[in-house]
PDB file of N, CA and C in Angstrom:
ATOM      1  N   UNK A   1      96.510 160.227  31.487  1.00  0.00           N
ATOM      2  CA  UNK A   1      95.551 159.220  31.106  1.00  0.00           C
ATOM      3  C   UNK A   1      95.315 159.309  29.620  1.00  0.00           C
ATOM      4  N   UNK A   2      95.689 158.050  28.626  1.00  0.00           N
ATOM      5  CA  UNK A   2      95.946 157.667  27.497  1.00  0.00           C
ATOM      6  C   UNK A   2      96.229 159.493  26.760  1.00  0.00           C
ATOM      7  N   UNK A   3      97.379 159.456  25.895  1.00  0.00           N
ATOM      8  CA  UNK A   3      97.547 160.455  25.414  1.00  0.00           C
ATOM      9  C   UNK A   3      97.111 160.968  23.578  1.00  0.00           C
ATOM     10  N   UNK A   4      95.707 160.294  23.417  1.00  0.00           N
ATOM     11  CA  UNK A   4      95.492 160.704  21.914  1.00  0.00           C
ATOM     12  C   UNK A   4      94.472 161.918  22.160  1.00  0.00           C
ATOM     13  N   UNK A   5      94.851 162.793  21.441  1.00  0.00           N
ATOM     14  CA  UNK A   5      93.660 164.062  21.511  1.00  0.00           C
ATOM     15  C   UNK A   5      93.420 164.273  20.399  1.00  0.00           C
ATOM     16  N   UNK A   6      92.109 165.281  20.029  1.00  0.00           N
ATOM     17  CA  UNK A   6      91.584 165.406  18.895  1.00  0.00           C
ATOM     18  C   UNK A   6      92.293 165.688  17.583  1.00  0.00           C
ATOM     19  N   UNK A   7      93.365 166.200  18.448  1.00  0.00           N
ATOM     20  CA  UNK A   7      93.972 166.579  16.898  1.00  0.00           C
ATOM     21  C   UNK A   7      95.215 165.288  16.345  1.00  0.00           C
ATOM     22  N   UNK A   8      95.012 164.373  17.107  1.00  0.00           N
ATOM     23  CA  UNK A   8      96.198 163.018  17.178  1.00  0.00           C
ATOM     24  C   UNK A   8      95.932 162.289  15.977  1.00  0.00           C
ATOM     25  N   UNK A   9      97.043 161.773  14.836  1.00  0.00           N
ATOM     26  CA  UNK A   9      96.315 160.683  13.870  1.00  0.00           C
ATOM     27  C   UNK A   9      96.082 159.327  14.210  1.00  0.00           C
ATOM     28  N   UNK A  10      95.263 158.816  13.765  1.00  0.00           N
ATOM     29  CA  UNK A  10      94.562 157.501  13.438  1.00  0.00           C
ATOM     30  C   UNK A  10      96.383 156.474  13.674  1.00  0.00           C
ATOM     31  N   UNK A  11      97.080 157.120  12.945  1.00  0.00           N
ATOM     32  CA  UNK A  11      98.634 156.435  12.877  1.00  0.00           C
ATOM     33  C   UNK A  11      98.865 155.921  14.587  1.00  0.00           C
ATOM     34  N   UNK A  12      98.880 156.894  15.383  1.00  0.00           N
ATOM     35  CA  UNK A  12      99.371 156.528  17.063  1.00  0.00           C
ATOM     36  C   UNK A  12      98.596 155.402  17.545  1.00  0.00           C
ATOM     37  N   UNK A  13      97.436 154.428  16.707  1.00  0.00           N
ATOM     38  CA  UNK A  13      96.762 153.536  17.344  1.00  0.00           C
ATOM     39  C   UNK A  13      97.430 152.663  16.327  1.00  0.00           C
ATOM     40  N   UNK A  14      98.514 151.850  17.250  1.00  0.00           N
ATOM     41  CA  UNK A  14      99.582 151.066  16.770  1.00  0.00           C
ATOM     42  C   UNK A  14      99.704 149.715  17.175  1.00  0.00           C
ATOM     43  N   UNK A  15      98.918 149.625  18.234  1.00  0.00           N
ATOM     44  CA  UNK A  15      99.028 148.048  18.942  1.00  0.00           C
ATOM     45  C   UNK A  15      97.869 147.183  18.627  1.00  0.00           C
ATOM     46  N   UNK A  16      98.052 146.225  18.437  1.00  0.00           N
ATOM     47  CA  UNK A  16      96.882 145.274  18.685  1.00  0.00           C
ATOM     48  C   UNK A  16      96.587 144.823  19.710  1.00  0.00           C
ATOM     49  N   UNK A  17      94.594 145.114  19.928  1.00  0.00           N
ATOM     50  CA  UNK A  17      94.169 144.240  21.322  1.00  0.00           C
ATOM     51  C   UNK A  17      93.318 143.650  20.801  1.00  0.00           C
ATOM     52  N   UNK A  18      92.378 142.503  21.221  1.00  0.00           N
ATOM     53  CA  UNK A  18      91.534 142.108  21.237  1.00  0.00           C
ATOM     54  C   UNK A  18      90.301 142.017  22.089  1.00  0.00           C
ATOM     55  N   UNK A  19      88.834 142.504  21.866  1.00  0.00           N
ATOM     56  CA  UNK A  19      88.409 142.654  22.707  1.00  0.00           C
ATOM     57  C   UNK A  19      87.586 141.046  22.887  1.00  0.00           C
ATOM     58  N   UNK A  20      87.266 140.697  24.090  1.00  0.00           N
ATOM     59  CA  UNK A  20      86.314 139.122  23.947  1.00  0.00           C
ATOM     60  C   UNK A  20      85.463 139.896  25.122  1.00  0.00           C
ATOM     61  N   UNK A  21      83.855 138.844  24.411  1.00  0.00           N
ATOM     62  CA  UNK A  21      82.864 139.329  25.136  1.00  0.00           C
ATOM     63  C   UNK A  21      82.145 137.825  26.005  1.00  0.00           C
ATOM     64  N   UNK A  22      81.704 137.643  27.083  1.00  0.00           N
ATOM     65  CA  UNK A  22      81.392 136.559  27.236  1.00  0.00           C
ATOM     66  C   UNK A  22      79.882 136.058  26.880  1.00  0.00           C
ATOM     67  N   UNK A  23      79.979 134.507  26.389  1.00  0.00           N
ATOM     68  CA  UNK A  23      79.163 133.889  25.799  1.00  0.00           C
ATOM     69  C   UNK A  23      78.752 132.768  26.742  1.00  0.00           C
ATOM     70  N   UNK A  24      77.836 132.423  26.144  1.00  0.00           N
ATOM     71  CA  UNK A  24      77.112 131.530  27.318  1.00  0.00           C
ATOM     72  C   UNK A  24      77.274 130.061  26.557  1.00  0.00           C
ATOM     73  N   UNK A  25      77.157 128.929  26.945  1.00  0.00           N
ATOM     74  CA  UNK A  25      77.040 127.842  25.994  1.00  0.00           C
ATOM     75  C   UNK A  25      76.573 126.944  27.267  1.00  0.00           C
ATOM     76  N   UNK A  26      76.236 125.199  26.882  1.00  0.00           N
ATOM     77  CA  UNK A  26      75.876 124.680  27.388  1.00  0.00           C
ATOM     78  C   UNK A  26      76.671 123.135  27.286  1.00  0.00           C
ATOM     79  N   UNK A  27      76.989 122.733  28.800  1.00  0.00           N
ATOM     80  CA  UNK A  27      78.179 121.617  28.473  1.00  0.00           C
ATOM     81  C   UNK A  27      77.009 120.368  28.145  1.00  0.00           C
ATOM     82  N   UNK A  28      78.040 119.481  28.003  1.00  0.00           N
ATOM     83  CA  UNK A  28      77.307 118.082  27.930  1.00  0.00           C
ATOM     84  C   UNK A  28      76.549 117.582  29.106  1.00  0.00           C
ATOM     85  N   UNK A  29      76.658 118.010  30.384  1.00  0.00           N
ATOM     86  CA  UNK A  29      75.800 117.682  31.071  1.00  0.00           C
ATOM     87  C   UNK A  29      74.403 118.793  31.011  1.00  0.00           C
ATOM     88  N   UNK A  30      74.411 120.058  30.535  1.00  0.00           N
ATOM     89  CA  UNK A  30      73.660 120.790  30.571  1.00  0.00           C
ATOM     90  C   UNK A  30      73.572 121.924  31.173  1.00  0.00           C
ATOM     91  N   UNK A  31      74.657 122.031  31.979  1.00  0.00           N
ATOM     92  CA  UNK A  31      75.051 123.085  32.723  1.00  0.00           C
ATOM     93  C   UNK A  31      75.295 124.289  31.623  1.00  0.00           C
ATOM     94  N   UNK A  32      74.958 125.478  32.459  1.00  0.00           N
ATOM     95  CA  UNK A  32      75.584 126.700  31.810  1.00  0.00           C
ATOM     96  C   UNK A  32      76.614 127.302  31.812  1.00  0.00           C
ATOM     97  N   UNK A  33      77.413 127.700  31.230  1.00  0.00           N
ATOM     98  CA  UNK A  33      79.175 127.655  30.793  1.00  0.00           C
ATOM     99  C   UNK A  33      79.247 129.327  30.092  1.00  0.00           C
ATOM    100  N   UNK A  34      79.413 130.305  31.121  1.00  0.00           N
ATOM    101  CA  UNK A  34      80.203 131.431  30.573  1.00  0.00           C
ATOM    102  C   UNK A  34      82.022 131.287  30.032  1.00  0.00           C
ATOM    103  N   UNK A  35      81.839 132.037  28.727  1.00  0.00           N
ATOM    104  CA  UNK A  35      83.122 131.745  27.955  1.00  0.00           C
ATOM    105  C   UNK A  35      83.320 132.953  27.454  1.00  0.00           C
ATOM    106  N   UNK A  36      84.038 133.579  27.293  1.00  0.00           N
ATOM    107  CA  UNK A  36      84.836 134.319  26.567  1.00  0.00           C
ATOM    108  C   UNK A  36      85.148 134.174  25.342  1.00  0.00           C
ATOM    109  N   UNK A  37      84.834 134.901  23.853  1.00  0.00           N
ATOM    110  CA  UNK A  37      84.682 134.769  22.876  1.00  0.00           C
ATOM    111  C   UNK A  37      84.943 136.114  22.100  1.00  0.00           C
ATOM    112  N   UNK A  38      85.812 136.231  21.242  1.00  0.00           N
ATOM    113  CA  UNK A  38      86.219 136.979  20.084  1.00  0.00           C
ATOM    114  C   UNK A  38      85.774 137.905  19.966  1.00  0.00           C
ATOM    115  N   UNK A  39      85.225 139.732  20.130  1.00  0.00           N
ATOM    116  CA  UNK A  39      84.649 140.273  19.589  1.00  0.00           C
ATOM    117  C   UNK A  39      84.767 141.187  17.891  1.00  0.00           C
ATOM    118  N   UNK A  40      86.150 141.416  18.550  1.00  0.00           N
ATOM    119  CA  UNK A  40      86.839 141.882  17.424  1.00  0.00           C
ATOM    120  C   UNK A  40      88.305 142.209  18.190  1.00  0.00           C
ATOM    121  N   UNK A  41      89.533 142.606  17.020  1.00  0.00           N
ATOM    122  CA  UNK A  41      90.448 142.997  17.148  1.00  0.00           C
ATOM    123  C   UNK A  41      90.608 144.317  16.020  1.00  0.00           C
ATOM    124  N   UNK A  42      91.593 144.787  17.723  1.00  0.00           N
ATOM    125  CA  UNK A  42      91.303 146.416  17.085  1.00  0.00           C
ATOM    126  C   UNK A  42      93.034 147.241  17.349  1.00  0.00           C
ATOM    127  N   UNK A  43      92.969 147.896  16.445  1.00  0.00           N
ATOM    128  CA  UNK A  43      94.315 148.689  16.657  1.00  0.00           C
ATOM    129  C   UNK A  43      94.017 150.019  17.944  1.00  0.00           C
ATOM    130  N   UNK A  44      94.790 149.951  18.522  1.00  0.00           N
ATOM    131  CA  UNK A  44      94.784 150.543  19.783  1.00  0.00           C
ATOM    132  C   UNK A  44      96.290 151.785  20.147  1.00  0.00           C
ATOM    133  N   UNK A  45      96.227 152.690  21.186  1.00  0.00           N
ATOM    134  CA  UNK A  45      97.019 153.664  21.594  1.00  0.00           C
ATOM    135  C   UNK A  45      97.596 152.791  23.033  1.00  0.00           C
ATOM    136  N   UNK A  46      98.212 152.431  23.902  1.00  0.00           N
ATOM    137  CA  UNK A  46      98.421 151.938  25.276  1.00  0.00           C
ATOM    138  C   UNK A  46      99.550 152.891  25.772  1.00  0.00           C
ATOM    139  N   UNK A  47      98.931 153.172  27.017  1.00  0.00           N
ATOM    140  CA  UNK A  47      99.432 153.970  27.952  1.00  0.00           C
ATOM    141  C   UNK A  47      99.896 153.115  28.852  1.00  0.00           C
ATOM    142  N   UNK A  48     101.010 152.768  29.493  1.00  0.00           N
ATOM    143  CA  UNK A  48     100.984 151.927  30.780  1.00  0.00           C
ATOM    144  C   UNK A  48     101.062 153.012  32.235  1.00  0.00           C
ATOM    145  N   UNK A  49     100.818 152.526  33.264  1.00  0.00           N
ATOM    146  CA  UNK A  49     100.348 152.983  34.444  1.00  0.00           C
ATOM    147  C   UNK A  49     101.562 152.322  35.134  1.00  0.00           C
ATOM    148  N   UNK A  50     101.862 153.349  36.062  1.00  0.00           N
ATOM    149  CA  UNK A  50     102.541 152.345  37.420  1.00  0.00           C
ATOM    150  C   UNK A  50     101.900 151.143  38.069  1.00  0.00           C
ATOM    151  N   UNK A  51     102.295 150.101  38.573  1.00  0.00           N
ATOM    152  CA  UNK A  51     101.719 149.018  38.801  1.00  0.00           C
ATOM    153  C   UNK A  51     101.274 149.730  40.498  1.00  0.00           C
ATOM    154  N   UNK A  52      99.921 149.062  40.372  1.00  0.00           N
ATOM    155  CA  UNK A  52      99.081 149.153  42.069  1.00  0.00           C
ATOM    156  C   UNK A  52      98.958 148.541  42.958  1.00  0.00           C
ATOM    157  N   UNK A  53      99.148 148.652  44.035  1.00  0.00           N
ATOM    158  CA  UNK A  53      99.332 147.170  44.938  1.00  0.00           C
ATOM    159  C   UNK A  53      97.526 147.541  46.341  1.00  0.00           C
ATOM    160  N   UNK A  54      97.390 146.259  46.010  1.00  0.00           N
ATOM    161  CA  UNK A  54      96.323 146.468  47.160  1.00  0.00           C
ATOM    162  C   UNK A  54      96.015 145.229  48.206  1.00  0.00           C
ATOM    163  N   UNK A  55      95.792 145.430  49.108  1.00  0.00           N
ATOM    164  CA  UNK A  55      95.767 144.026  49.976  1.00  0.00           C
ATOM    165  C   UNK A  55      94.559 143.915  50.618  1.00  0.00           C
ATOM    166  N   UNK A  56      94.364 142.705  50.364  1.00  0.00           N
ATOM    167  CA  UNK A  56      93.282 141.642  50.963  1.00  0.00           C
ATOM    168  C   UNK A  56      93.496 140.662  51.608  1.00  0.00           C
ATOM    169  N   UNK A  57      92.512 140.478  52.401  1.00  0.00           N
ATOM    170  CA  UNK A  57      92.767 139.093  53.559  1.00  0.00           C
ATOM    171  C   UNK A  57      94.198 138.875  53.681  1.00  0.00           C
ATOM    172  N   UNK A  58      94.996 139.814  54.177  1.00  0.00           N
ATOM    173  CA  UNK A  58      96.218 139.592  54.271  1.00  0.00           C
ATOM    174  C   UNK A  58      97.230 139.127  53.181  1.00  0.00           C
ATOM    175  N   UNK A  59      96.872 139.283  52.079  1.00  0.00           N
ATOM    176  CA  UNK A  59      97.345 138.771  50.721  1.00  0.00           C
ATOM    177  C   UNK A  59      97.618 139.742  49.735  1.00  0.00           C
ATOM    178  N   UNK A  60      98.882 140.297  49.793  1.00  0.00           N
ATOM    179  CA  UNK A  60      98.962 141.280  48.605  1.00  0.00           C
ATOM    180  C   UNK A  60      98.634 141.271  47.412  1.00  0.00           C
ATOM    181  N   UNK A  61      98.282 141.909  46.719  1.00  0.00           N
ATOM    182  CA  UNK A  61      97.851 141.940  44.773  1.00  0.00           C
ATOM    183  C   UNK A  61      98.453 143.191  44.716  1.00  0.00           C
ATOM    184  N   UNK A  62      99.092 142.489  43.397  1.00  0.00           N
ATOM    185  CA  UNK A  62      99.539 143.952  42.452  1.00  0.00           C
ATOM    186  C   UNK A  62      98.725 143.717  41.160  1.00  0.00           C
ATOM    187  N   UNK A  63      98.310 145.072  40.626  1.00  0.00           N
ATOM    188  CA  UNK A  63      97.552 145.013  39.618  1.00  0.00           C
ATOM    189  C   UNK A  63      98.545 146.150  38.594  1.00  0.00           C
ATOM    190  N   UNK A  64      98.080 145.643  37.569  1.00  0.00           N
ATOM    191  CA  UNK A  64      98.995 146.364  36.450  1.00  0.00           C
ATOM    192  C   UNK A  64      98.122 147.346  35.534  1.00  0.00           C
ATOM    193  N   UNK A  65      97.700 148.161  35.194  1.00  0.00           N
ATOM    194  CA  UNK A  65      96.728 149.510  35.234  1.00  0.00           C
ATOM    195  C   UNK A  65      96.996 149.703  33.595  1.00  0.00           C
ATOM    196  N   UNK A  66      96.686 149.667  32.711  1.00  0.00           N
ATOM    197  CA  UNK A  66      97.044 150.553  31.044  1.00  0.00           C
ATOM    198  C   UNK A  66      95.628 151.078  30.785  1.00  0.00           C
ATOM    199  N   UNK A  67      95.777 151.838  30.034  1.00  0.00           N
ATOM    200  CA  UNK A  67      94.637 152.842  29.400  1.00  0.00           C
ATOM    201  C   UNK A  67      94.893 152.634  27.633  1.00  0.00           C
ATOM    202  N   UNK A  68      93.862 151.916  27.250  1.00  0.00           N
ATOM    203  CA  UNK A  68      93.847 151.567  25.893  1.00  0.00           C
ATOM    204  C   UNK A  68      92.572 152.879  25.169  1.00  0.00           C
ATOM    205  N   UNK A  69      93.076 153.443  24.124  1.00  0.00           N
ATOM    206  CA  UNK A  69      92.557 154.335  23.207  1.00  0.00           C
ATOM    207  C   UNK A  69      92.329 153.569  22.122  1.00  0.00           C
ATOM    208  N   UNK A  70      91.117 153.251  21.674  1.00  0.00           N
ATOM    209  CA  UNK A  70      90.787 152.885  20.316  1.00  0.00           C
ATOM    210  C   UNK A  70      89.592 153.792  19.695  1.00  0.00           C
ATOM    211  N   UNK A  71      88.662 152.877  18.522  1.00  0.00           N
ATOM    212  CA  UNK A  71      88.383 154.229  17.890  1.00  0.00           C
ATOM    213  C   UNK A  71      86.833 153.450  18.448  1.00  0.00           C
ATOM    214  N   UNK A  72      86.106 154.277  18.168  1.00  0.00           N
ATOM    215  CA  UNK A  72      84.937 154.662  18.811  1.00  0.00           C
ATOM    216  C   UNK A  72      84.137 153.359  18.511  1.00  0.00           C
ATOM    217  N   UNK A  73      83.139 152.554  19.264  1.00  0.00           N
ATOM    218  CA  UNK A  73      82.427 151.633  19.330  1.00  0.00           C
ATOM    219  C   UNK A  73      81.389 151.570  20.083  1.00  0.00           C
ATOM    220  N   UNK A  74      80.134 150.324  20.016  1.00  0.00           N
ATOM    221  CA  UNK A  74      79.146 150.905  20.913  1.00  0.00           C
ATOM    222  C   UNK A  74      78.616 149.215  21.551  1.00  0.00           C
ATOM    223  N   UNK A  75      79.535 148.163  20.686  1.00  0.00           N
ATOM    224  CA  UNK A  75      79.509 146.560  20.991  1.00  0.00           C
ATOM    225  C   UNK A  75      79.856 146.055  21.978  1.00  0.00           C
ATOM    226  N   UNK A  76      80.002 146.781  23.064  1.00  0.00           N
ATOM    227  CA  UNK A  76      80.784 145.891  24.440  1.00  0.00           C
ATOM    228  C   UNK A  76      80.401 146.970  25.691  1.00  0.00           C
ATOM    229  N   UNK A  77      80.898 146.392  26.443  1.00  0.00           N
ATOM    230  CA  UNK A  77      80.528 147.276  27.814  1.00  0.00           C
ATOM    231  C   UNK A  77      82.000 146.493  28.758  1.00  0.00           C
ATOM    232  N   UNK A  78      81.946 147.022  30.226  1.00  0.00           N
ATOM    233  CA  UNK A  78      83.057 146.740  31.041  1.00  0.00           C
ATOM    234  C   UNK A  78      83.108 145.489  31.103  1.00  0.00           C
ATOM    235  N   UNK A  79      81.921 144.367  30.748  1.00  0.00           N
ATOM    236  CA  UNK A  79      81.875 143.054  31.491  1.00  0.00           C
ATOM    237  C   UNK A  79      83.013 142.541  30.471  1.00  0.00           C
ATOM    238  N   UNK A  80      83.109 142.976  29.337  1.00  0.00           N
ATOM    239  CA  UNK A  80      84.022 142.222  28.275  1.00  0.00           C
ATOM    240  C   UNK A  80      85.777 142.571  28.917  1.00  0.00           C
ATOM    241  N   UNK A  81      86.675 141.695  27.968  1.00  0.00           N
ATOM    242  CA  UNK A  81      88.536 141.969  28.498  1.00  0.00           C
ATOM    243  C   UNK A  81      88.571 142.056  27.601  1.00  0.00           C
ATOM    244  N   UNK A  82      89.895 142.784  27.847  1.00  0.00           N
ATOM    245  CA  UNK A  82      90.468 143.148  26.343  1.00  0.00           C
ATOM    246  C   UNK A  82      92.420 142.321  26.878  1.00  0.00           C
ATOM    247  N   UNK A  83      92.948 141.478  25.528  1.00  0.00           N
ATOM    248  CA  UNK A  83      93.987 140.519  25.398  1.00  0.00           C
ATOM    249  C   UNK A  83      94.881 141.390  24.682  1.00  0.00           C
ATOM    250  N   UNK A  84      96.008 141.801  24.920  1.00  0.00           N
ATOM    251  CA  UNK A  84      96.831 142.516  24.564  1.00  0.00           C
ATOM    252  C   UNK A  84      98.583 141.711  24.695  1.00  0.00           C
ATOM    253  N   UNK A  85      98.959 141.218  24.375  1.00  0.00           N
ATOM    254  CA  UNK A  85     100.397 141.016  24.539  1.00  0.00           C
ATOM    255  C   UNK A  85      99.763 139.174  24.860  1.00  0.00           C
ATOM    256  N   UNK A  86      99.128 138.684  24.303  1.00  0.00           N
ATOM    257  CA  UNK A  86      98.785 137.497  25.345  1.00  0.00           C
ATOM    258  C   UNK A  86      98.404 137.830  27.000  1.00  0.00           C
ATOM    259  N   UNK A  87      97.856 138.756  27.403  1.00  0.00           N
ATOM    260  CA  UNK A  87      97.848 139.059  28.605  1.00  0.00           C
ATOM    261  C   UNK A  87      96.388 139.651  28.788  1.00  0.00           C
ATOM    262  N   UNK A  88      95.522 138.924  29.820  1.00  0.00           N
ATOM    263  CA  UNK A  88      93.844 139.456  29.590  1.00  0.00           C
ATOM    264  C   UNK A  88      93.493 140.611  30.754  1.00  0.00           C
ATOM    265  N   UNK A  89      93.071 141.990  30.657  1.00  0.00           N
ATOM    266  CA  UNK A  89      92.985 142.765  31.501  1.00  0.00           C
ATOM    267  C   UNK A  89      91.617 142.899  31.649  1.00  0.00           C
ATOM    268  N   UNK A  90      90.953 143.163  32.609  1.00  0.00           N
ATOM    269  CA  UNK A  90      89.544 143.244  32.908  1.00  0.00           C
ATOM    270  C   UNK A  90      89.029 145.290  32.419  1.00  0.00           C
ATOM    271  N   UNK A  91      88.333 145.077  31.975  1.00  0.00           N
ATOM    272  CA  UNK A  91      88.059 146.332  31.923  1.00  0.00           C
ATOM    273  C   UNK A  91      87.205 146.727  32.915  1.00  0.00           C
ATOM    274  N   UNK A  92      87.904 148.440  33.253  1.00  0.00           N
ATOM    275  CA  UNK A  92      87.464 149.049  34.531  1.00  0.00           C
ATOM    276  C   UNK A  92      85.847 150.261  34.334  1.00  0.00           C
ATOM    277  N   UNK A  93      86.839 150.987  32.905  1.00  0.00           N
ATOM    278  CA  UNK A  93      85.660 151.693  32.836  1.00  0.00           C
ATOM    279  C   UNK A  93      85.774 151.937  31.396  1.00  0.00           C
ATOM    280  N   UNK A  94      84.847 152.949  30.471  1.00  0.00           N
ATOM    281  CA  UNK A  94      85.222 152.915  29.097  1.00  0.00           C
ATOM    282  C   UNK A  94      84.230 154.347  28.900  1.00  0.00           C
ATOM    283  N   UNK A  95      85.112 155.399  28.486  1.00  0.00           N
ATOM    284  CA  UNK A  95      84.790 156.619  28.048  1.00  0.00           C
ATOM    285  C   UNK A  95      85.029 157.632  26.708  1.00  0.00           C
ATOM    286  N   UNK A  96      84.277 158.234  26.295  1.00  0.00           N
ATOM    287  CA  UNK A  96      84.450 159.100  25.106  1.00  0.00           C
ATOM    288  C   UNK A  96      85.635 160.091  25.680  1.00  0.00           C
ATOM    289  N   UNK A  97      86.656 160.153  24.893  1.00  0.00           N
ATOM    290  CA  UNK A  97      87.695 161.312  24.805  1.00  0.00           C
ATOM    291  C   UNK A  97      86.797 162.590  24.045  1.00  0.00           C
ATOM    292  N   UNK A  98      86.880 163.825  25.442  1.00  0.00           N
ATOM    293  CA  UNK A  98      86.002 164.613  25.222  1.00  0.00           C
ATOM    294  C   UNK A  98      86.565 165.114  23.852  1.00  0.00           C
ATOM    295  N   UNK A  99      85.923 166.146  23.488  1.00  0.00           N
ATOM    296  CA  UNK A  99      85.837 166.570  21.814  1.00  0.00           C
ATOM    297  C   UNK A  99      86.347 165.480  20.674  1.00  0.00           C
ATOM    298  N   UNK A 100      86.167 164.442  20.896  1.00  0.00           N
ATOM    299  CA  UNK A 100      86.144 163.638  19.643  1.00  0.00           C
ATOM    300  C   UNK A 100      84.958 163.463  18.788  1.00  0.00           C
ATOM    301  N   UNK A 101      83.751 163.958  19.363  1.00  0.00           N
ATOM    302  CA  UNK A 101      82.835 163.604  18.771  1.00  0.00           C
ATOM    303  C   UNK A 101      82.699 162.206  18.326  1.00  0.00           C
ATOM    304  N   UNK A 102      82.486 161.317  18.863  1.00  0.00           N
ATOM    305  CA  UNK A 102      82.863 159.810  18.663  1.00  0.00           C
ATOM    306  C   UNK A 102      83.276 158.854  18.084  1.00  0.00           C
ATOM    307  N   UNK A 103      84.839 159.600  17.751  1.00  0.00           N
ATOM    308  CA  UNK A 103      86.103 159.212  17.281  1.00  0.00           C
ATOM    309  C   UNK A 103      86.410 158.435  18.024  1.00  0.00           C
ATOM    310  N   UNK A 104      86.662 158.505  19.425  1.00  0.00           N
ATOM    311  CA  UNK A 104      87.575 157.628  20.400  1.00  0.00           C
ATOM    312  C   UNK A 104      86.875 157.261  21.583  1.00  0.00           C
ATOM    313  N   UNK A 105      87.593 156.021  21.518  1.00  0.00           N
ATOM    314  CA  UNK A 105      87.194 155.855  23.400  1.00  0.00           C
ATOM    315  C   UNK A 105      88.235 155.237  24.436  1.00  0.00           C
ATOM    316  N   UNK A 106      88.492 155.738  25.667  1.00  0.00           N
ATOM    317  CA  UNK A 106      89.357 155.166  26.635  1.00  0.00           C
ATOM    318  C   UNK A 106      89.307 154.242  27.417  1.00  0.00           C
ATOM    319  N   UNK A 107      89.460 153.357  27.281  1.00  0.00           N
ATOM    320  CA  UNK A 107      89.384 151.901  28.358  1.00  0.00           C
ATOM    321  C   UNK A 107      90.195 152.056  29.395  1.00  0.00           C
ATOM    322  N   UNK A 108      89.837 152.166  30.289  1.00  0.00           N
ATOM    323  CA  UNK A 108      90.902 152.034  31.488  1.00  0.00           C
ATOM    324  C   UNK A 108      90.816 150.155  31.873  1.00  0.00           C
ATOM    325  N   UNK A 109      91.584 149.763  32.115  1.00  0.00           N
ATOM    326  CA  UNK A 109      91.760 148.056  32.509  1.00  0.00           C
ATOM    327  C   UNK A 109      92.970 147.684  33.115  1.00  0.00           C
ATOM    328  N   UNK A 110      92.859 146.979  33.920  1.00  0.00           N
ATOM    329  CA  UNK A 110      93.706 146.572  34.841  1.00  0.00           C
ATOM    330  C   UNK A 110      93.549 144.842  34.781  1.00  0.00           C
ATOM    331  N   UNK A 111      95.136 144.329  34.747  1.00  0.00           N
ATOM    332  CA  UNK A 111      95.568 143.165  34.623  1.00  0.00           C
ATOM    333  C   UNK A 111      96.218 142.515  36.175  1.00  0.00           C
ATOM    334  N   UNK A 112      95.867 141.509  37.565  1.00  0.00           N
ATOM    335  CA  UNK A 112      96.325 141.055  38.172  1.00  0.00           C
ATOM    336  C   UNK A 112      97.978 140.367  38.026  1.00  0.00           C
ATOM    337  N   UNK A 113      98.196 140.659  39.140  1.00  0.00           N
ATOM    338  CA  UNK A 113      99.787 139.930  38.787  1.00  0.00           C
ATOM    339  C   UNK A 113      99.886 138.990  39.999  1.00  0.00           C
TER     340      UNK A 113
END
């Protein structure tokens, strides 16, 4: 699970993701309209995962699993995705890489297929 450790450089966060947070707006009829909106883009570490398969109502899903390492933040929480390759993964959970002292953090997120 994502491989940057304390002693790893700043260099191994090589990819670009983007994180979007959702926003609320209001259409022309007045209705309320959650949207997804820009938070920032950030250079990132990605780990990919074996893909997971799980079934519902008789309907298989495969989900596609990466663990994104970026550098430490405190602007978002799980409800936000993070867009990587053109591809939007939901974030699962988001943790401090122990002894970084809050250098880093691990996103675990998973993308439907």
């Amino acid at each position: 699970m994502g491989n940057l450790s304390q002693n790893k450089k700043i260099s191994s966060l090589d990819r670009k993701v983007t994180i979007k947070t959702i926003t609320q707006s209001q259409s022309s009829s007045g209705a309320v309209l959650n949207t997804f909106a820009d938070l920032a883009t950030v250079w990132a570490n990605v780990d990919s995962q074996a893909k997971n398969e799980k079934f519902s109502m008789e309907r298989e899903t495969v989900f596609n699993k990466k663990y994104f390492t970026i550098r430490y933040r405190t602007d978002f929480d799980e409800k936000a995705i993070l867009v990587y390759q053109n591809k939007e993964y939901d974030i699962k959970s988001i943790n401090e890489i122990d002894g970084t002292r809050k250098r880093f953090l691990i996103l675990e997120a998973e993308r439907r297929e």
